[in-house]
Protein backbone atom coordinates (compact mmCIF):
# COMPACT_ATOMS: atom_id res chain seq x y z
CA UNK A 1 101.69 91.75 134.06
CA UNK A 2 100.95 89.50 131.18
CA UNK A 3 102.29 90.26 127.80
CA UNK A 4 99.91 91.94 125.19
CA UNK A 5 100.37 90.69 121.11
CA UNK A 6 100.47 94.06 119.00
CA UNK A 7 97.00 94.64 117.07
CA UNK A 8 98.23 95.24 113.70
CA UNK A 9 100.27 92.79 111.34
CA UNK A 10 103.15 90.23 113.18
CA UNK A 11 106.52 91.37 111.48
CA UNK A 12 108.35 88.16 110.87
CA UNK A 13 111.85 88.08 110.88
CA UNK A 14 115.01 87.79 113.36
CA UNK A 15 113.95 86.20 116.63
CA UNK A 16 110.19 86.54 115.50
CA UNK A 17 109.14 83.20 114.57
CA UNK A 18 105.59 83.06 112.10
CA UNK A 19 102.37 82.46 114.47
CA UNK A 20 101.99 78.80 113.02
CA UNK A 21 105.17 77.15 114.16
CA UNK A 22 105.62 78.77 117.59
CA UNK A 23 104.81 76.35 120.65
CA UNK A 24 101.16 76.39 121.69
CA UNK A 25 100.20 77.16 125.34
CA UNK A 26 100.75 74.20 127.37
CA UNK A 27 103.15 72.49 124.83
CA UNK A 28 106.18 71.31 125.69
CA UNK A 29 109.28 72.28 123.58
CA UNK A 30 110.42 68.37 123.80
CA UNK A 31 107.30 65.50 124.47
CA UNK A 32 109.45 62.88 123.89
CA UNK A 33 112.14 64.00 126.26
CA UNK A 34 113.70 61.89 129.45
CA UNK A 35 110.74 59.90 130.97
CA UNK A 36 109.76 60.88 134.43
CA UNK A 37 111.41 58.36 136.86
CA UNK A 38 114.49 57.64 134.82
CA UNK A 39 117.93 57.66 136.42
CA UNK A 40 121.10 59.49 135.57
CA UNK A 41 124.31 57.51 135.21
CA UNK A 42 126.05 58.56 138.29
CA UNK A 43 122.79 56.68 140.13
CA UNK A 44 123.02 54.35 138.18
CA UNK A 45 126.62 53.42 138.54
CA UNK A 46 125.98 53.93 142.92
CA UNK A 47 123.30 51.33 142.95
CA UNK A 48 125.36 48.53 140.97
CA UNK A 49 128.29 49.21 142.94
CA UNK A 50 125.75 49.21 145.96
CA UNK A 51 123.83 46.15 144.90
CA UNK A 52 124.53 42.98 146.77
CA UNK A 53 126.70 40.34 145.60
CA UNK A 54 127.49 36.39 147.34
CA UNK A 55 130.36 35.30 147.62
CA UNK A 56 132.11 31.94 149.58
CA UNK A 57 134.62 32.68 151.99
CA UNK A 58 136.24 29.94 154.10
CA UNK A 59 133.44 27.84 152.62
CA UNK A 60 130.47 30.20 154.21
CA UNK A 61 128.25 31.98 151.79
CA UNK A 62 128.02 35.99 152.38
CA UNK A 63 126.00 38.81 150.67
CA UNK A 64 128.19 41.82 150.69
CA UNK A 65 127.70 45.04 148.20
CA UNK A 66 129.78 44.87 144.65
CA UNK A 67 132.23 47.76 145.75
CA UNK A 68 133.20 45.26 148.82
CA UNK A 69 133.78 42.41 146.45
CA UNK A 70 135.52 44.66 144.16
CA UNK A 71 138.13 46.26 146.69
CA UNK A 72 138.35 42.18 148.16
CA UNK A 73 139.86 41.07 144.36
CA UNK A 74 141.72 43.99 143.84
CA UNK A 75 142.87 43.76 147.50
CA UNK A 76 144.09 39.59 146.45
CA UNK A 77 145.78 40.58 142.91
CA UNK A 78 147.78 43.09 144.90
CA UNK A 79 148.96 40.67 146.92
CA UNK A 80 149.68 37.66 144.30
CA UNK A 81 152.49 40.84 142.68
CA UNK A 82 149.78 42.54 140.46
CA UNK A 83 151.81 45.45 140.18
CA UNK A 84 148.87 47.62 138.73
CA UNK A 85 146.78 46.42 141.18
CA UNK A 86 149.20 47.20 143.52
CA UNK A 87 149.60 51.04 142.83
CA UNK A 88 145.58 51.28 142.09
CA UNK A 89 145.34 49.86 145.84
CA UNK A 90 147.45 52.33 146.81
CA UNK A 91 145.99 54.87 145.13
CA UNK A 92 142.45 54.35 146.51
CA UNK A 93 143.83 53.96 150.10
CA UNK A 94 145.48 57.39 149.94
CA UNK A 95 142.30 59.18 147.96
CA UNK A 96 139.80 57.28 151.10
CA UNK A 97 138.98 59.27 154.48
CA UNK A 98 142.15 61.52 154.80
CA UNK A 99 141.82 61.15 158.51
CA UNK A 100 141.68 57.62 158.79
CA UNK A 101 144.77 56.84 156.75
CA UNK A 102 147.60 57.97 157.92
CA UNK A 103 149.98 60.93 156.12
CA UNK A 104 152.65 58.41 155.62
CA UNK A 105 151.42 54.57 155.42
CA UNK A 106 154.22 52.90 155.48
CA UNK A 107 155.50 55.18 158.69
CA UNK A 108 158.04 52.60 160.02
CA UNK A 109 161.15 51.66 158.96
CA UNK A 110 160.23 47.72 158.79
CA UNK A 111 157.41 48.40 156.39
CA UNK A 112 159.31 50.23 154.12
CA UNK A 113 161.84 47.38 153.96
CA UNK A 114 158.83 45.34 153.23
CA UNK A 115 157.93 47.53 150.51
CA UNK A 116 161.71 48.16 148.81
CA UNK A 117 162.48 44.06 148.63
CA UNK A 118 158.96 43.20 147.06
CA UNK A 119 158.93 46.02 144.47
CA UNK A 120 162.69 44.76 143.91
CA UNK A 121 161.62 41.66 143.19
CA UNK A 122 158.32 42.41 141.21
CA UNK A 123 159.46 45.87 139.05
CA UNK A 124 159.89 45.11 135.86
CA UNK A 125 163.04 46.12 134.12
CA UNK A 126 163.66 48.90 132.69
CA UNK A 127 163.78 49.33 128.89
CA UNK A 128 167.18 49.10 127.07
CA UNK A 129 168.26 52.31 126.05
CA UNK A 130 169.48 52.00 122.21
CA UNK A 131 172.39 54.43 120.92
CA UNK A 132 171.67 56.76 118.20
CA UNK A 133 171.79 55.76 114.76
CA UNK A 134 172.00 52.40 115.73
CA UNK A 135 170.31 49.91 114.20
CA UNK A 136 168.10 46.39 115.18
């Protein structure tokens, strides 16, 4: 049923804007607004970690997607004792496909030895504790 304006005076006032400066038919409330075709972030972001990258390995050239090349260097700081890298590689492994890693990855006994003697080695020491009142 479409809506019928009242025949006598407009009352202007509280959510009754004048005639003159309400949209006209057809108008849009924002022209210059996002352009048709343009791309949120989150797309954005999934094609340039999708986009394909070259690298050399063992002195052959291969195109693999940025997140691949990212998880490789990530993958080789963890390994040279990046100790962020370390826990971030961690981190990711346990967040991935909940069925392909395993509850506990470092089920035996040998690779938690493995894991105890390098993050002996590679922790950094803890901060002094000072006394009260004492001074530097």
């Amino acid at each position: 049923m479409a809506k019928r304006k009242p025949a006598g005076p407009y009352a202007v006032g509280f959510c009754r804007p004048p005639t003159a400066t309400q949209f006209k038919k057809g108008q849009s409330g924002n022209p210059s607004g996002r352009p048709k075709g343009s791309k949120n972030f989150a797309t954005e972001v999934k094609e340039a970690f999708g986009r394909k990258i070259v690298i050399q390995e063992n002195g052959r050239t291969r195109r693999i997607p940025a997140r691949m090349g990212f998880l490789m260097k990530l993958g080789a700081q963890a390994l040279r004792g990046d100790m962020s890298a370390l826990r971030m590689a961690i981190g990711l492994a346990q967040t991935g496909d909940h069925e392909a890693v395993p509850a506990d990855i470092f089920s035996s006994e040998s690779d938690r030895e493995i894991l105890r003697t390098f993050l002996a080695e590679n922790a950094p020491a803890p901060p002094k504790r000072r006394r009260k009142g004492a001074r530097k």
